[in-house]
C-alpha atoms as a PDB file:
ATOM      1  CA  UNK A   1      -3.554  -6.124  -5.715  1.00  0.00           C
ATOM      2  CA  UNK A   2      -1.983  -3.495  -7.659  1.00  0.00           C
ATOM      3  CA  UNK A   3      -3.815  -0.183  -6.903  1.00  0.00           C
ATOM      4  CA  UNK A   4      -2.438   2.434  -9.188  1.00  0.00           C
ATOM      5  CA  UNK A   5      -5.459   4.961  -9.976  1.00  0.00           C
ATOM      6  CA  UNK A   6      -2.971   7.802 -11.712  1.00  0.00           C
ATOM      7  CA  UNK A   7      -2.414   5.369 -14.759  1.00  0.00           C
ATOM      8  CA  UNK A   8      -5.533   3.256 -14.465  1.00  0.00           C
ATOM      9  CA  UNK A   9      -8.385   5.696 -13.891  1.00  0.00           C
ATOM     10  CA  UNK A  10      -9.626   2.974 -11.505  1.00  0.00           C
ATOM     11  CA  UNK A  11     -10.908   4.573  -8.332  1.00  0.00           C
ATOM     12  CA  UNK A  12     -11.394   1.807  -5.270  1.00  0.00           C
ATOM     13  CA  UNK A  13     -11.610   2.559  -2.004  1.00  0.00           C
ATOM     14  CA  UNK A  14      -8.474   0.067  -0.613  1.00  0.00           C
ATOM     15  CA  UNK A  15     -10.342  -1.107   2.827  1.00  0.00           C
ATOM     16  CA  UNK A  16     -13.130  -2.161   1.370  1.00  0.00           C
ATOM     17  CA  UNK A  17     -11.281  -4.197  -1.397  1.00  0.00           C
ATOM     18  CA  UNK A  18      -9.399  -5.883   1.368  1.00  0.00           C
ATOM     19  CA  UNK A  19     -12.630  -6.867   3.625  1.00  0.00           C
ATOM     20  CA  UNK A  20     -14.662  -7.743   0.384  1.00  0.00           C
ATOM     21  CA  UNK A  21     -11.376 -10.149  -0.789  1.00  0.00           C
ATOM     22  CA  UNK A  22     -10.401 -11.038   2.477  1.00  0.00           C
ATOM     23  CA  UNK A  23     -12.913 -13.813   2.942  1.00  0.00           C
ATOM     24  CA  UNK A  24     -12.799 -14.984  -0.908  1.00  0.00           C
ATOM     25  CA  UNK A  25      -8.347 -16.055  -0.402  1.00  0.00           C
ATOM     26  CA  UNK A  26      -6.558 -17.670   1.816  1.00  0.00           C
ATOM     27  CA  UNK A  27      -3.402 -16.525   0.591  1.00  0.00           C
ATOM     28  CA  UNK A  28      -4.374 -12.693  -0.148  1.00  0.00           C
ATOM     29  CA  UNK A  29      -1.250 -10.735   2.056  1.00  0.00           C
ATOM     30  CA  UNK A  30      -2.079  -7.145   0.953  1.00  0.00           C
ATOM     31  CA  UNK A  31      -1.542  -4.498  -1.707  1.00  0.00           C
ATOM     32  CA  UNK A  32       0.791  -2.149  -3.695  1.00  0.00           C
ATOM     33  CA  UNK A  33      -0.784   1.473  -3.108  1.00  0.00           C
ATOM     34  CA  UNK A  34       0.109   3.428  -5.673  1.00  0.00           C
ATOM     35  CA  UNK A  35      -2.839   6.025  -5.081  1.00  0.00           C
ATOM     36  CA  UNK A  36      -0.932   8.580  -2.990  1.00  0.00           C
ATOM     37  CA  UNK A  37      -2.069  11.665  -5.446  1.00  0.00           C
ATOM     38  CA  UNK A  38      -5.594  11.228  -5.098  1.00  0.00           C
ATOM     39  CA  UNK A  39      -8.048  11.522  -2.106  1.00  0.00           C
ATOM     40  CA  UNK A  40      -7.361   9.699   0.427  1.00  0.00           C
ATOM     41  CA  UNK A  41      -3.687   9.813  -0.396  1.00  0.00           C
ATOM     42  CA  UNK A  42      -1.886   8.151   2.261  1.00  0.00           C
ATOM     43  CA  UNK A  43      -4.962   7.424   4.252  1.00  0.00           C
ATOM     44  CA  UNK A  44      -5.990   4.814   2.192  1.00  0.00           C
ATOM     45  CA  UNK A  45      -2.767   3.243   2.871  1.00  0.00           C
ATOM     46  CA  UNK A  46      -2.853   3.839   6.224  1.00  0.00           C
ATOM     47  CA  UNK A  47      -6.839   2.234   6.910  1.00  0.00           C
ATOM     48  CA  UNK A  48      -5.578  -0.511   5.134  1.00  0.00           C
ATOM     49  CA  UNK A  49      -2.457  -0.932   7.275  1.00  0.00           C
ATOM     50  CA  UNK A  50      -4.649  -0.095  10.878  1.00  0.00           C
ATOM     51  CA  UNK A  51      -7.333  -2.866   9.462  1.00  0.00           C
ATOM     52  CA  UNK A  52      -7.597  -6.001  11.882  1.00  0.00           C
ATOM     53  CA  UNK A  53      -4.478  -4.486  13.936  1.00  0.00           C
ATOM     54  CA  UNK A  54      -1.933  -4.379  10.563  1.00  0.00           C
ATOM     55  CA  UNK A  55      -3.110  -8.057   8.856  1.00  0.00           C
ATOM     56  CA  UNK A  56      -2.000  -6.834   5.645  1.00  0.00           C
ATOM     57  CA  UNK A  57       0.728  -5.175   3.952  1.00  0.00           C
ATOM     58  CA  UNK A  58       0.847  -2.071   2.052  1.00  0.00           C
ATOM     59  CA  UNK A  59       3.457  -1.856  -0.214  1.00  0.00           C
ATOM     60  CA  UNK A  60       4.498   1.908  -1.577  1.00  0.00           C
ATOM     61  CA  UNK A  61       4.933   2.451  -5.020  1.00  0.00           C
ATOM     62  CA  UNK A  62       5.733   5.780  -4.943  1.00  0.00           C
ATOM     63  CA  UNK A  63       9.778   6.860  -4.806  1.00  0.00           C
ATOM     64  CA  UNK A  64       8.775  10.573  -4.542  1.00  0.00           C
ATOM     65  CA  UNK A  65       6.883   9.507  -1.198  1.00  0.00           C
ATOM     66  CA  UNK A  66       9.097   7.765   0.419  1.00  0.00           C
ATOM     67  CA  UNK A  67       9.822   9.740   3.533  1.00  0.00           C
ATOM     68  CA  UNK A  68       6.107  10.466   3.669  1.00  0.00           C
ATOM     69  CA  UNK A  69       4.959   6.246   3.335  1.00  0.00           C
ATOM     70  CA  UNK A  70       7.784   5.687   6.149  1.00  0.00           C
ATOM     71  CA  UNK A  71       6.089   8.022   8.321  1.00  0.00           C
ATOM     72  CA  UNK A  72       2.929   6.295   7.973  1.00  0.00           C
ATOM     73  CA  UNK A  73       4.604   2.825   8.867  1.00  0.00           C
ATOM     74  CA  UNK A  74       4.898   1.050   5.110  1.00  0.00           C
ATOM     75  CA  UNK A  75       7.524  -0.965   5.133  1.00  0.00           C
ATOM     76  CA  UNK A  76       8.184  -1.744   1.549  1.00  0.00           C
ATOM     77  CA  UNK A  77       8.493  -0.239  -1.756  1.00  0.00           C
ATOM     78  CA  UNK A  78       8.178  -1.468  -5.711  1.00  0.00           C
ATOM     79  CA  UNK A  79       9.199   1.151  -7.836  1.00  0.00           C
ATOM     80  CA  UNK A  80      11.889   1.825 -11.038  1.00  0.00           C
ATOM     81  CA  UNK A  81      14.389   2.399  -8.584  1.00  0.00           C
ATOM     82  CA  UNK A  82      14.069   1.015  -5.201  1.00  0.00           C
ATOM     83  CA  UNK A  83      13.661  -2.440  -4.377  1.00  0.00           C
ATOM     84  CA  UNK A  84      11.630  -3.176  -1.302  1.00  0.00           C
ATOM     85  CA  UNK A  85      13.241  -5.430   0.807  1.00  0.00           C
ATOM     86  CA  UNK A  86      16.879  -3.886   0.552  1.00  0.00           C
ATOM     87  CA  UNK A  87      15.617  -0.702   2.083  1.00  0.00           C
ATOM     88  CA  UNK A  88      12.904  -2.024   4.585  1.00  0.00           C
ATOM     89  CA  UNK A  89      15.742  -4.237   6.477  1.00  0.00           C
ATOM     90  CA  UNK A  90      17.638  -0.713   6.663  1.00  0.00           C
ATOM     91  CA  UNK A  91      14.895   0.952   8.064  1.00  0.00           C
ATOM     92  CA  UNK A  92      13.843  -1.649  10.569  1.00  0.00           C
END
């Protein structure tokens, strides 16, 4: 799922997307969080990563936030510039 409420206007709270999709696919892995401006910033991200001891992935998709989604443990980024496996092997 592609949360990106800045550019969509969609407001969804990201743990209770996962545990409503969660039983509905077998293959659902986890989410690019995009919604680091609005409340609750990187705490969404960081529910959704603490959810059933880190199940799913959260994937940033902010560049400007980098240091700030590393801090929180995200691993991975989609972006314009970065490419999210590159930089999550040098950070491992």
């Amino acid at each position: 799922y592609y949360h990106i409420p800045s550019m969509d206007n969609v407001r969804v709270n990201m743990l209770d997307f996962v545990k409503a999709i969660e039983p509905l696919s077998s293959n659902f892995v986890g989410i690019k969080y995009t919604g680091m401006y609005d409340a609750p910033g990187m705490f969404g991200a960081q529910e959704v990563m603490e959810y059933k001891s880190g199940l799913f992935e959260v994937l940033s998709g902010r560049e400007e936030m980098m240091v700030e989604a590393l801090a929180i443990g995200i691993r991975g980024f989609v972006g314009a510039v970065t490419t999210g496996t590159c930089f999550s092997i040098a950070v491992s």
